[in-house]
Protein backbone atom coordinates (compact mmCIF):
# COMPACT_ATOMS: atom_id res chain seq x y z
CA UNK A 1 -16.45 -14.40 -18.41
CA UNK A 2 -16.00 -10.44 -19.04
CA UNK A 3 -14.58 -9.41 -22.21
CA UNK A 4 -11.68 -6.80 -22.28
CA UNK A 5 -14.02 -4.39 -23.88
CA UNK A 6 -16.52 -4.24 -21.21
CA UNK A 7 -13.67 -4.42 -18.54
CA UNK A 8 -12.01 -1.65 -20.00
CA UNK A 9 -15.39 0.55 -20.19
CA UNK A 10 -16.54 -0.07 -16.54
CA UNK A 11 -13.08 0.68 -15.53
CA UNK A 12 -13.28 4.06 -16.90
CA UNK A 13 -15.74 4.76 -14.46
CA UNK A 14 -13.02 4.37 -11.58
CA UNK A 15 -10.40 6.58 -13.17
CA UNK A 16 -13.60 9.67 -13.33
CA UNK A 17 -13.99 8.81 -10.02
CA UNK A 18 -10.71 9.31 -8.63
CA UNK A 19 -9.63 12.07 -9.88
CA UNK A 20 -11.87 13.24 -7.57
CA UNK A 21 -11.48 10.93 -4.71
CA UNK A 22 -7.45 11.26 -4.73
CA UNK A 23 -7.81 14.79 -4.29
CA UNK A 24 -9.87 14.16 -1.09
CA UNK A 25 -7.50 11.60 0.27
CA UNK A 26 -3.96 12.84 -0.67
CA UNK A 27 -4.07 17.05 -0.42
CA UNK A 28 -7.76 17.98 1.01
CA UNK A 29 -6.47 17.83 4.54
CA UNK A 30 -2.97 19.63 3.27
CA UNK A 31 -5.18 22.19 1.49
CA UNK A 32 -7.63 22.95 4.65
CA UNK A 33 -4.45 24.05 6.40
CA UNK A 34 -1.79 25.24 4.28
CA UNK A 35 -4.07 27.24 1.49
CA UNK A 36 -7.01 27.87 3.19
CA UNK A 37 -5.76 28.39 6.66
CA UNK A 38 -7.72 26.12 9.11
CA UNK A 39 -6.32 25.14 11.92
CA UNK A 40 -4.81 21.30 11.88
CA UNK A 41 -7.42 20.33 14.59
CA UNK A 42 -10.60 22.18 12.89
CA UNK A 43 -9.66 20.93 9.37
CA UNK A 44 -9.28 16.88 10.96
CA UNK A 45 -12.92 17.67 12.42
CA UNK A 46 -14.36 18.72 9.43
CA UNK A 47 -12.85 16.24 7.19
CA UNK A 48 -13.79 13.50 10.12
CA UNK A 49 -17.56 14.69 10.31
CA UNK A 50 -17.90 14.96 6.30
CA UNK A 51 -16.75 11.29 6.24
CA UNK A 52 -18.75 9.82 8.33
CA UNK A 53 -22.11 11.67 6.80
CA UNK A 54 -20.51 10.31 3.61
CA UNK A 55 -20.43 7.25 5.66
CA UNK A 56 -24.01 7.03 6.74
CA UNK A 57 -25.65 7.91 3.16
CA UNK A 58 -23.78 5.06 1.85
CA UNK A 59 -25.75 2.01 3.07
CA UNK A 60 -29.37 4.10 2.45
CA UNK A 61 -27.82 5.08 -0.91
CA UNK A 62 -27.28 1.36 -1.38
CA UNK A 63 -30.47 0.41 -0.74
CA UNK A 64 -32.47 3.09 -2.83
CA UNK A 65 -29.75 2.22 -5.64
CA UNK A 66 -31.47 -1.79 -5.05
CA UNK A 67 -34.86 -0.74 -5.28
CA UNK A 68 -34.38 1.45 -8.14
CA UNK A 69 -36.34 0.14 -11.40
CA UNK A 70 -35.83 2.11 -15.20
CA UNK A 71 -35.51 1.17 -18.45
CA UNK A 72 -31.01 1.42 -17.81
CA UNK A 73 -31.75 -0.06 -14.88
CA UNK A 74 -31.07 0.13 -11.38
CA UNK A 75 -27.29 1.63 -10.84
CA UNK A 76 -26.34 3.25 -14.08
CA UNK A 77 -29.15 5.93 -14.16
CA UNK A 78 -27.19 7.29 -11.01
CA UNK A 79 -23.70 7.32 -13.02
CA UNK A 80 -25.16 9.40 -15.32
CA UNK A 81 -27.63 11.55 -13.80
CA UNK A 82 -25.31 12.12 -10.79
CA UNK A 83 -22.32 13.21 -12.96
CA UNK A 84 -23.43 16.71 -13.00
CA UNK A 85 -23.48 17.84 -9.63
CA UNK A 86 -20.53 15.87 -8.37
CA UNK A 87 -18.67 17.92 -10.58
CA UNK A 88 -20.28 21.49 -9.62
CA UNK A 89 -20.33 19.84 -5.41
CA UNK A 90 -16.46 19.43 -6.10
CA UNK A 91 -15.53 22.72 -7.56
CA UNK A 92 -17.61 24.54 -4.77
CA UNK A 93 -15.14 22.36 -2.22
CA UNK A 94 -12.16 23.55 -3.60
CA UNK A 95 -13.24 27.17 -4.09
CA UNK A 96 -11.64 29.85 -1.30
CA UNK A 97 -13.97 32.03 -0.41
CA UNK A 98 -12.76 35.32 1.06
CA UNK A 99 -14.09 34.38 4.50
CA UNK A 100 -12.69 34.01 8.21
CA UNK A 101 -13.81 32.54 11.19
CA UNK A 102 -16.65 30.90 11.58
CA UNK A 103 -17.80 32.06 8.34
CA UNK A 104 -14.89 30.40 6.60
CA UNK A 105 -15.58 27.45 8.63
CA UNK A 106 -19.20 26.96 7.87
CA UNK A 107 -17.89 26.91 3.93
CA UNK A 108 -15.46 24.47 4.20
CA UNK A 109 -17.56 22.32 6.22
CA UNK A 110 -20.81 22.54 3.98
CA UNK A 111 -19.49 22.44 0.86
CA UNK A 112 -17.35 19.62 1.70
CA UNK A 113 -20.71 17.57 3.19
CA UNK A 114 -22.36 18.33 0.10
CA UNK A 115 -19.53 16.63 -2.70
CA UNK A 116 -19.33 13.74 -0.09
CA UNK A 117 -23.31 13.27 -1.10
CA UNK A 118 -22.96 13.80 -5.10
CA UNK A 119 -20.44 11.50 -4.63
CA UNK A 120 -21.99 8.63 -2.53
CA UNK A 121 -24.98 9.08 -5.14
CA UNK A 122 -22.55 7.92 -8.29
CA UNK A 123 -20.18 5.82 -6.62
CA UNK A 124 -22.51 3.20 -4.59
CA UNK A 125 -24.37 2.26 -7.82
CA UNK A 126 -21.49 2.08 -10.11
CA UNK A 127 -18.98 -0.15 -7.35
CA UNK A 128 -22.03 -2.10 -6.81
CA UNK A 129 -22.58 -2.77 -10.65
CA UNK A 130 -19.38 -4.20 -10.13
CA UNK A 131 -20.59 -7.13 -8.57
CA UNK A 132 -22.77 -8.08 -11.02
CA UNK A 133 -20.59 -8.21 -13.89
CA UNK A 134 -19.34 -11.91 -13.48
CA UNK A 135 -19.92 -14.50 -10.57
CA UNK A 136 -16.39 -15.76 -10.56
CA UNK A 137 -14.31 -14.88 -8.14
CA UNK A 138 -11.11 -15.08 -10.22
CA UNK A 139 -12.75 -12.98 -12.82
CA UNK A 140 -13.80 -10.29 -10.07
CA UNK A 141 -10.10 -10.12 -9.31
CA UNK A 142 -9.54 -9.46 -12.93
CA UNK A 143 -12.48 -6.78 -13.13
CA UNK A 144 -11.27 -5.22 -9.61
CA UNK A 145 -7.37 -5.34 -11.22
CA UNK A 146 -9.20 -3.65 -14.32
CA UNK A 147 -10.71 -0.99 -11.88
CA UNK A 148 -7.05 -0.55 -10.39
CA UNK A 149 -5.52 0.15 -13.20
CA UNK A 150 -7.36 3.16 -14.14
CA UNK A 151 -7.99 4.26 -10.60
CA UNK A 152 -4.20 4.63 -10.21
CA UNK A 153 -3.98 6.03 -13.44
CA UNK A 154 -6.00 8.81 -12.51
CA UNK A 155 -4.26 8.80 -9.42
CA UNK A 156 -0.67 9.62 -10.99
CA UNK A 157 -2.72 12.59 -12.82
CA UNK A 158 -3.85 13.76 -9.59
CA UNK A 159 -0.71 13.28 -7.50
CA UNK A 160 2.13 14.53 -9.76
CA UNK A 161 0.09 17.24 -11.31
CA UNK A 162 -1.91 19.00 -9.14
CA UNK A 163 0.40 21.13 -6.95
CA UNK A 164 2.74 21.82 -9.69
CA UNK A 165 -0.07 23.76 -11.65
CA UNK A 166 -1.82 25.09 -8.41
CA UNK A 167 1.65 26.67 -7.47
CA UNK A 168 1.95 28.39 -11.03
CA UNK A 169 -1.70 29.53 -10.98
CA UNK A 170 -1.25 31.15 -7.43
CA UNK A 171 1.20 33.31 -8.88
CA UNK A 172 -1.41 35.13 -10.78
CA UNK A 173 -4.49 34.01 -8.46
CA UNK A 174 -5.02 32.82 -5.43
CA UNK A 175 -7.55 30.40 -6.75
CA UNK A 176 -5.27 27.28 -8.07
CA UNK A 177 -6.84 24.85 -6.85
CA UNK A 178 -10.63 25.77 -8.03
CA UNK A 179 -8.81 26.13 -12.15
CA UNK A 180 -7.11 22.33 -11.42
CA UNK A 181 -10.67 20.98 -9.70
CA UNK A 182 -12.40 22.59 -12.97
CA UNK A 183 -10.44 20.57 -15.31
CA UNK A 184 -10.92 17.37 -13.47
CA UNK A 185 -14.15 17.69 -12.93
CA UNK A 186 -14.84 18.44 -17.10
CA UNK A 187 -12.96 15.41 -18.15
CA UNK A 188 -14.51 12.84 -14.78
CA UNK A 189 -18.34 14.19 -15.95
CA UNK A 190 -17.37 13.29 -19.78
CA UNK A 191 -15.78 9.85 -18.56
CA UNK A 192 -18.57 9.01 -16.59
CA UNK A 193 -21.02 10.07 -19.35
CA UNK A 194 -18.34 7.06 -21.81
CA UNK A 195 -19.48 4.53 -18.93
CA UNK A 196 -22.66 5.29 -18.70
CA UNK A 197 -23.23 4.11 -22.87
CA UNK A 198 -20.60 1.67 -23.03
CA UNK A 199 -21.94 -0.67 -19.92
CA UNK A 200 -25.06 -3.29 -19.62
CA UNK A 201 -26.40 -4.55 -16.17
CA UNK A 202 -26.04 -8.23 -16.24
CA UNK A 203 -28.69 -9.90 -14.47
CA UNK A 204 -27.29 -13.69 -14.06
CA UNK A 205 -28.99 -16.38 -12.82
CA UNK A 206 -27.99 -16.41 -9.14
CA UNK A 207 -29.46 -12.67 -9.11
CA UNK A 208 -32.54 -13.54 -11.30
CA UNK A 209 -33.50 -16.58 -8.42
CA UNK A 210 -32.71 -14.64 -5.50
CA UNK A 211 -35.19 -12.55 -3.25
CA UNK A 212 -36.29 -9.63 -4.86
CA UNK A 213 -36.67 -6.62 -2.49
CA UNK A 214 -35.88 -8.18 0.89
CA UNK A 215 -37.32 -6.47 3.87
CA UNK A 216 -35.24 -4.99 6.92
CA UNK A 217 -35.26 -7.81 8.72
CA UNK A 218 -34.36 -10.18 6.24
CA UNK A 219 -31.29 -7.74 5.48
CA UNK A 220 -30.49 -7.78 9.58
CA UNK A 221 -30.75 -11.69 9.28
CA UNK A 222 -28.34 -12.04 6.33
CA UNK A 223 -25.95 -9.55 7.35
CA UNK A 224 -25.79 -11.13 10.77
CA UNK A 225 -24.96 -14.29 9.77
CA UNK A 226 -22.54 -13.26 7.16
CA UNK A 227 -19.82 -13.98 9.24
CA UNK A 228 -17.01 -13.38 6.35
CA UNK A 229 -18.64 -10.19 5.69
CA UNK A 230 -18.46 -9.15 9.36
CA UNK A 231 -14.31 -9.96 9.25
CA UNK A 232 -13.94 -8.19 6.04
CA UNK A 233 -15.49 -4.85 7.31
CA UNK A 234 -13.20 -5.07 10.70
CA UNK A 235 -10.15 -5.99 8.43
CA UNK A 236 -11.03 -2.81 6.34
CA UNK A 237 -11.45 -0.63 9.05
CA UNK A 238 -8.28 -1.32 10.84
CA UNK A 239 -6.27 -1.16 6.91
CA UNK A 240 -7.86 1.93 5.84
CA UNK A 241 -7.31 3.44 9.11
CA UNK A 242 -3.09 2.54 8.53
CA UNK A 243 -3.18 3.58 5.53
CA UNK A 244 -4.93 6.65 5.66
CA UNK A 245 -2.87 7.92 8.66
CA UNK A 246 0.55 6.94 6.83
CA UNK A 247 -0.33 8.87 3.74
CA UNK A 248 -2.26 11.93 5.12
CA UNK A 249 0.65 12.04 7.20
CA UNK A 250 3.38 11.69 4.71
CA UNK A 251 2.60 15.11 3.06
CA UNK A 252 3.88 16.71 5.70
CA UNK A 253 6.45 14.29 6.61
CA UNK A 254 8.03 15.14 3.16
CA UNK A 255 7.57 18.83 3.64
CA UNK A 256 9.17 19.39 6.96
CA UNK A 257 11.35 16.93 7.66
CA UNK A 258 12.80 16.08 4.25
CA UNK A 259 12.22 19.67 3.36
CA UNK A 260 11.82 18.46 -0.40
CA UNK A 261 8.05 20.02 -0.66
CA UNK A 262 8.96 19.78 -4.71
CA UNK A 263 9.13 16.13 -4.27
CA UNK A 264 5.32 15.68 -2.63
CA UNK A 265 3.80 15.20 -6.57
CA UNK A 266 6.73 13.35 -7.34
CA UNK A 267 6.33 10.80 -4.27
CA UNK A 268 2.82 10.62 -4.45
CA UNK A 269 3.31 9.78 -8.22
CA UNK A 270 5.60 7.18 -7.62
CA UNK A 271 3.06 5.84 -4.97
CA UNK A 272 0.40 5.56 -7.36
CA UNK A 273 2.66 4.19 -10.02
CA UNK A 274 4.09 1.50 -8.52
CA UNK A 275 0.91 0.33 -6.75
CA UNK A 276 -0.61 0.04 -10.78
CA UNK A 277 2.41 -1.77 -11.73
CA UNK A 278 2.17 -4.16 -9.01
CA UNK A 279 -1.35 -5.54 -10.06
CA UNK A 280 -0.21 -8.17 -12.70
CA UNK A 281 1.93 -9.46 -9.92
CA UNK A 282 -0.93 -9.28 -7.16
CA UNK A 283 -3.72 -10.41 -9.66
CA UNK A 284 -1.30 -13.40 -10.35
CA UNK A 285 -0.59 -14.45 -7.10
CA UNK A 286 -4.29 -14.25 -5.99
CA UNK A 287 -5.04 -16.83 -8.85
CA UNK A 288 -2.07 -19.37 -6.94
CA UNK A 289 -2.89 -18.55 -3.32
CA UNK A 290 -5.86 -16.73 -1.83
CA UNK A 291 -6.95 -13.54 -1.49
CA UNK A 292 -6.33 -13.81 1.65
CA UNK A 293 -2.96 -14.87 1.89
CA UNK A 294 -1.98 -12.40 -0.65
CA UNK A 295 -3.29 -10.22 2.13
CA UNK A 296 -0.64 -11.27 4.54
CA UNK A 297 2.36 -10.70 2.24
CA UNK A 298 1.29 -7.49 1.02
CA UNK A 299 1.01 -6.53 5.18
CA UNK A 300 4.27 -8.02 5.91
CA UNK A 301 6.01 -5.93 3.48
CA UNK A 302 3.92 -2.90 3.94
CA UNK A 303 4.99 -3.36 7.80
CA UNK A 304 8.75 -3.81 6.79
CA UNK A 305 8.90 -0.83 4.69
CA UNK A 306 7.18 1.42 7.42
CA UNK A 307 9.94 0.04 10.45
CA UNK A 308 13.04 0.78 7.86
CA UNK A 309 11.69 4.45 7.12
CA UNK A 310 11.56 4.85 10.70
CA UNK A 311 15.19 3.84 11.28
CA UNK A 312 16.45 6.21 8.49
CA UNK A 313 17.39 9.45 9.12
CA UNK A 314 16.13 12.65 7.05
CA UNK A 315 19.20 12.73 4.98
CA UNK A 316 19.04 9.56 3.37
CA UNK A 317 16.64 11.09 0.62
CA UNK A 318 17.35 8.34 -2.17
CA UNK A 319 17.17 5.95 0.03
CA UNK A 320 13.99 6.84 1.47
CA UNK A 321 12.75 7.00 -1.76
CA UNK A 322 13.61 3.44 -2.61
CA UNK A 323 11.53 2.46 1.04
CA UNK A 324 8.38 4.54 -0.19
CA UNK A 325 8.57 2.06 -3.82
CA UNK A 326 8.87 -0.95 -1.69
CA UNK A 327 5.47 0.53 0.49
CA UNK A 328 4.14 1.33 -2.68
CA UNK A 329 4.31 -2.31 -4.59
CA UNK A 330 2.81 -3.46 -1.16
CA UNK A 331 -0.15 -0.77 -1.73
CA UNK A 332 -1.30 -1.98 -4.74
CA UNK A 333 -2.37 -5.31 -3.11
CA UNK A 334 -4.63 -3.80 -0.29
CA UNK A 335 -6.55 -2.04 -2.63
CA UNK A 336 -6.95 -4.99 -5.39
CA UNK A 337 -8.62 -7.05 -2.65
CA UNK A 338 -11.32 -4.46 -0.88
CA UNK A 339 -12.74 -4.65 -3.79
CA UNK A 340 -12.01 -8.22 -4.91
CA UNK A 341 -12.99 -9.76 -1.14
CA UNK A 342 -16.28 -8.06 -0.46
CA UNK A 343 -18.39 -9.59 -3.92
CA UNK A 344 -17.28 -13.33 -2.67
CA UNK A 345 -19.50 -12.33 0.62
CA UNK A 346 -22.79 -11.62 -1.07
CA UNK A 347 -23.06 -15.18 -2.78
CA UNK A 348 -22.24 -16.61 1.00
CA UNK A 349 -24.95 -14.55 2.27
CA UNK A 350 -27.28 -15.62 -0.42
CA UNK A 351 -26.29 -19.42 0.09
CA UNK A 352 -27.14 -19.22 3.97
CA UNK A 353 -30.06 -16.97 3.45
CA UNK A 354 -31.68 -16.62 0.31
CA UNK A 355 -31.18 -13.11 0.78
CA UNK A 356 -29.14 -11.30 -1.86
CA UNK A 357 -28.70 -7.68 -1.05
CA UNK A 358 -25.47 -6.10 -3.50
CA UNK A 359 -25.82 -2.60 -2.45
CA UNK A 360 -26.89 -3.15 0.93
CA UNK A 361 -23.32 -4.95 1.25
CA UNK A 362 -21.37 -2.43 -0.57
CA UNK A 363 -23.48 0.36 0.82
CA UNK A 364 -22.07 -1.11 4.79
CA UNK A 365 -18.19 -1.32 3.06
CA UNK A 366 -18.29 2.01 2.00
CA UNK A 367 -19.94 2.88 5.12
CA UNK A 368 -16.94 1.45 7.12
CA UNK A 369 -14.19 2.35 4.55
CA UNK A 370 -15.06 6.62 4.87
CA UNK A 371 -15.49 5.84 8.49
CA UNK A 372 -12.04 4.98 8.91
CA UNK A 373 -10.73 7.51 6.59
CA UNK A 374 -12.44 10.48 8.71
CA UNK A 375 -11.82 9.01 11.73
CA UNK A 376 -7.92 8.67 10.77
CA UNK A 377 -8.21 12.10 9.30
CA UNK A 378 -9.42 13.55 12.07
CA UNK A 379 -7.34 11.70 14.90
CA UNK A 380 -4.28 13.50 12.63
CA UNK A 381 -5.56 16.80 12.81
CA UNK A 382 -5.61 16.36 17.06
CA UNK A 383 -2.36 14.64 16.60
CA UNK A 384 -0.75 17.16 14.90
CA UNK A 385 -1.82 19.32 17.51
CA UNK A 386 -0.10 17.56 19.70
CA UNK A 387 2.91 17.23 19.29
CA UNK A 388 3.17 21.11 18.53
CA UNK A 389 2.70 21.09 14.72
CA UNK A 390 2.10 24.65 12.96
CA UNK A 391 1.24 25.37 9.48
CA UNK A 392 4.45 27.13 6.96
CA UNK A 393 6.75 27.19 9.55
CA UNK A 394 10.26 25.43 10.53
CA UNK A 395 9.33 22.63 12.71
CA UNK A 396 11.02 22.16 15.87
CA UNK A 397 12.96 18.52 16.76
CA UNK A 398 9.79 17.36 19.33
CA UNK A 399 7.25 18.13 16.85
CA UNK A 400 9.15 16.28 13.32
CA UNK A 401 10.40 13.54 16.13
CA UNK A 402 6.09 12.87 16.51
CA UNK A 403 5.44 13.27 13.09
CA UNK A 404 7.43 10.64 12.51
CA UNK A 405 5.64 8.49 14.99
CA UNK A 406 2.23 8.97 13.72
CA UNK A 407 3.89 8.16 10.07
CA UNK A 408 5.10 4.74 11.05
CA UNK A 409 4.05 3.25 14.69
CA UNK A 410 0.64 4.11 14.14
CA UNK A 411 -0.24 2.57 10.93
CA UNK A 412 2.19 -0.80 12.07
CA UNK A 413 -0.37 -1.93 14.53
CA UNK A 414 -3.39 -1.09 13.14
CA UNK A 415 -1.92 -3.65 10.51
CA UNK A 416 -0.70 -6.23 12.64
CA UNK A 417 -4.38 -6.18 13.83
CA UNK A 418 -6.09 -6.20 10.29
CA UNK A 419 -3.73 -9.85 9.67
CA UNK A 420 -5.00 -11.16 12.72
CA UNK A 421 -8.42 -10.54 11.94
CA UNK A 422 -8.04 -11.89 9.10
CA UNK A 423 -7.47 -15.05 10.64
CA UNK A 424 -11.26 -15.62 10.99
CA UNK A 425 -11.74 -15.18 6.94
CA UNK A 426 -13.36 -18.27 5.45
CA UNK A 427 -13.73 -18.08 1.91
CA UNK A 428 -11.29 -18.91 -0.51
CA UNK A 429 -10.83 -19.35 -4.74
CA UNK A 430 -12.37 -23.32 -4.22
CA UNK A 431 -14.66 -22.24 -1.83
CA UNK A 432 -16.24 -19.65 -3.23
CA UNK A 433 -17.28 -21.77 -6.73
CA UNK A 434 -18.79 -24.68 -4.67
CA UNK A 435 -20.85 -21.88 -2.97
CA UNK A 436 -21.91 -20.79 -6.71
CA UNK A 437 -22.16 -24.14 -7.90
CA UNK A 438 -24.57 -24.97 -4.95
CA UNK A 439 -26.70 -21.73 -5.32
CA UNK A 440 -27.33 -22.39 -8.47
CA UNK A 441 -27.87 -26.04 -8.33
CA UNK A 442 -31.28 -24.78 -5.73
């Protein structure tokens, strides 16, 4: 058992971390081509090639994190060490440089690469420290609800914030969004800094007894054979992909074809909101069902929500509104179980193998989870393109008819396919303590 205390303190490392990582998901995109001036298709390509670096530095991250040996030991060195230039690496990103062409370009694109690898360097070790906090899965739910808390905390900051003080800081400079990153970035550095001295790493028993510094093959073996962990990545892939198309898209949804840009902050707030009040609920219904099933409900309604925003026209405002709550409450339960799912997998591996490899397996998730979000964030900026989208201008019928599209038939199936993956998902609440009970009976 975790105490509230120590809950609460590793929690405040999500909340640093997002208010960096909501400005990447929710406006980055928005802010390559409405601020900065890319081109919908360039911006999608850069954003899509930064992710997937991201993506690749993730599972060697992990496993340098697992190797790593100091007197704080092996993942919160990197939370505190790495503080410091994940908040210069995101300043730089947001910065406008008084560039054009490929010049401009080459910025964007390098500066974005390098806050993707300050922040793979921080993040990796402290999600994976995560994992080692308690070997119960009902208690991981409560430490990943803990984590989701905060994270949409921040996430409110971000959302509702953000534009309404880069707007009145572009009135007397063109540079809002580098004052608003600056701020963030003082207050995630000192929060980080809180986590760093507040946190221990736990080493258990079922860590202590299993193989220290497995080679690659034993890694290959384990992961191969993982067969939960294998679902849970596709599953992830196909969600984050929905979900990352839905809500990249909905900036611009709510732009120009509500033509309510004021209420962007506002919806995005409500988003985040909701999705934090929802965890008591989720974190509840997890402890009566499964994980999985909570899955299912939370995709049912998330599907639901999308179809009835589709049917309603642009002038139902209000009642759009109410549609975008329902989405929201459904949110909340996607992101409790990423992180809730993926720790039940290691002790499965280590049962069938003997191999326990934390960061290796949340190295891989992270891996697939920025994957998804570049590819989706790409595959918008050619979609955009497509159906004849341009930047500050009145939209014509075609082009807000396949926005609309892309906002809700897209992100449906992808769903309907992460629920029937998850079909193939073994491991439940009873499950998961005989495997615990087992390991450490051996």
């Amino acid at each position: 058992m975790v105490g509230f205390k120590e809950k609460a303190s590793f929690a405040s490392g999500d909340f640093a971390l997002n208010l960096y990582w909501q400005i990447v998901s929710t406006y980055l995109l928005f802010f390559y081509t409405d601020y900065v001036g890319l081109g919908p298709a360039v911006a999608g390509m850069i954003y899509m090639a930064a992710s997937i670096w991201d993506a690749v530095t993730d599972p060697a991250m992990g496993v340098i994190a697992d190797r790593t040996r100091s007197r704080w030991g092996s993942y919160r060195p990197y939370i505190l060490f790495g503080s410091i230039p994940l908040a210069i690496s995101f300043c730089l990103m947001l910065y406008q440089p008084e560039l054009e062409g490929a010049g401009l370009i080459a910025w964007v694109a390098a500066t974005h690469i390098l806050f993707r690898t300050c922040y793979t360097v921080v993040s990796i070790p402290y999600t994976t420290l995560g994992g080692r906090l308690s070997t119960q899965a009902e208690e991981r739910t409560s430490i990943a609800a803990y984590r989701m808390v905060l994270a949409t905390a921040a996430g409110v900051i971000v959302t509702t914030q953000t534009l309404v003080w880069v707007d009145v800081l572009n009135e007397a400079h063109r540079q809002g969004f580098l004052y608003v990153a600056l701020v963030y970035a003082a207050v995630a550095t000192l929060t980080l800094v809180f986590c760093f001295r507040s946190i221990s790493e736990h080493s258990h028993q079922l860590v202590e007894k299993a193989v220290d510094k497995p080679g690659l093959s034993e890694i290959l073996h384990a992961l191969r054979v993982n067969r939960p962990f294998l679902v849970l990545l596709l599953a992830i892939c196909l969600s984050v992909f929905s979900l990352t198309t839905f809500l990249s898209t909905l900036v611009y949804y709510i732009k120009y074809d509500l033509l309510k840009p004021d209420l962007i902050g506002v919806v995005f707030g409500m988003k985040t909101g909701i999705s934090m009040l929802s965890l008591p609920f989720w974190t509840w219904l997890v402890k009566k069902s499964s994980k999985r099933s909570v899955w299912w409900v939370a995709a049912v309604m998330f599907i639901l929500g999308l179809l009835a925003l589709f049917a309603l026209p642009s002038s139902q405002v209000t009642l759009i509104l109410v549609i975008l709550g329902f989405i929201s409450f459904a949110y909340g339960a996607f992101t409790l179980n990423f992180w809730g799912m993926l720790p039940d997998t290691i002790e499965y591996s280590q049962l069938k193998t003997g191999v326990r490899a934390d960061s290796v397996i949340f190295g891989l998730a992270q891996f697939v989870l920025k994957t998804s979000i570049g590819i989706g964030a790409g595959a918008l900026g050619y979609l955009l393109v497509f159906v004849g989208y341009e930047a500050n201008i009145q939209q014509s019928a075609d082009t807000l008819s396949g926005m609309r599209n892309i906002l809700v038939l897209v992100p449906v199936l992808l769903q309907v396919g992460a629920c029937l993956v998850l079909l193939a998902y073994p491991i439940s609440n009873r499950s998961h303590a005989r495997m615990v009970r087992e390991i450490a009976d051996r």
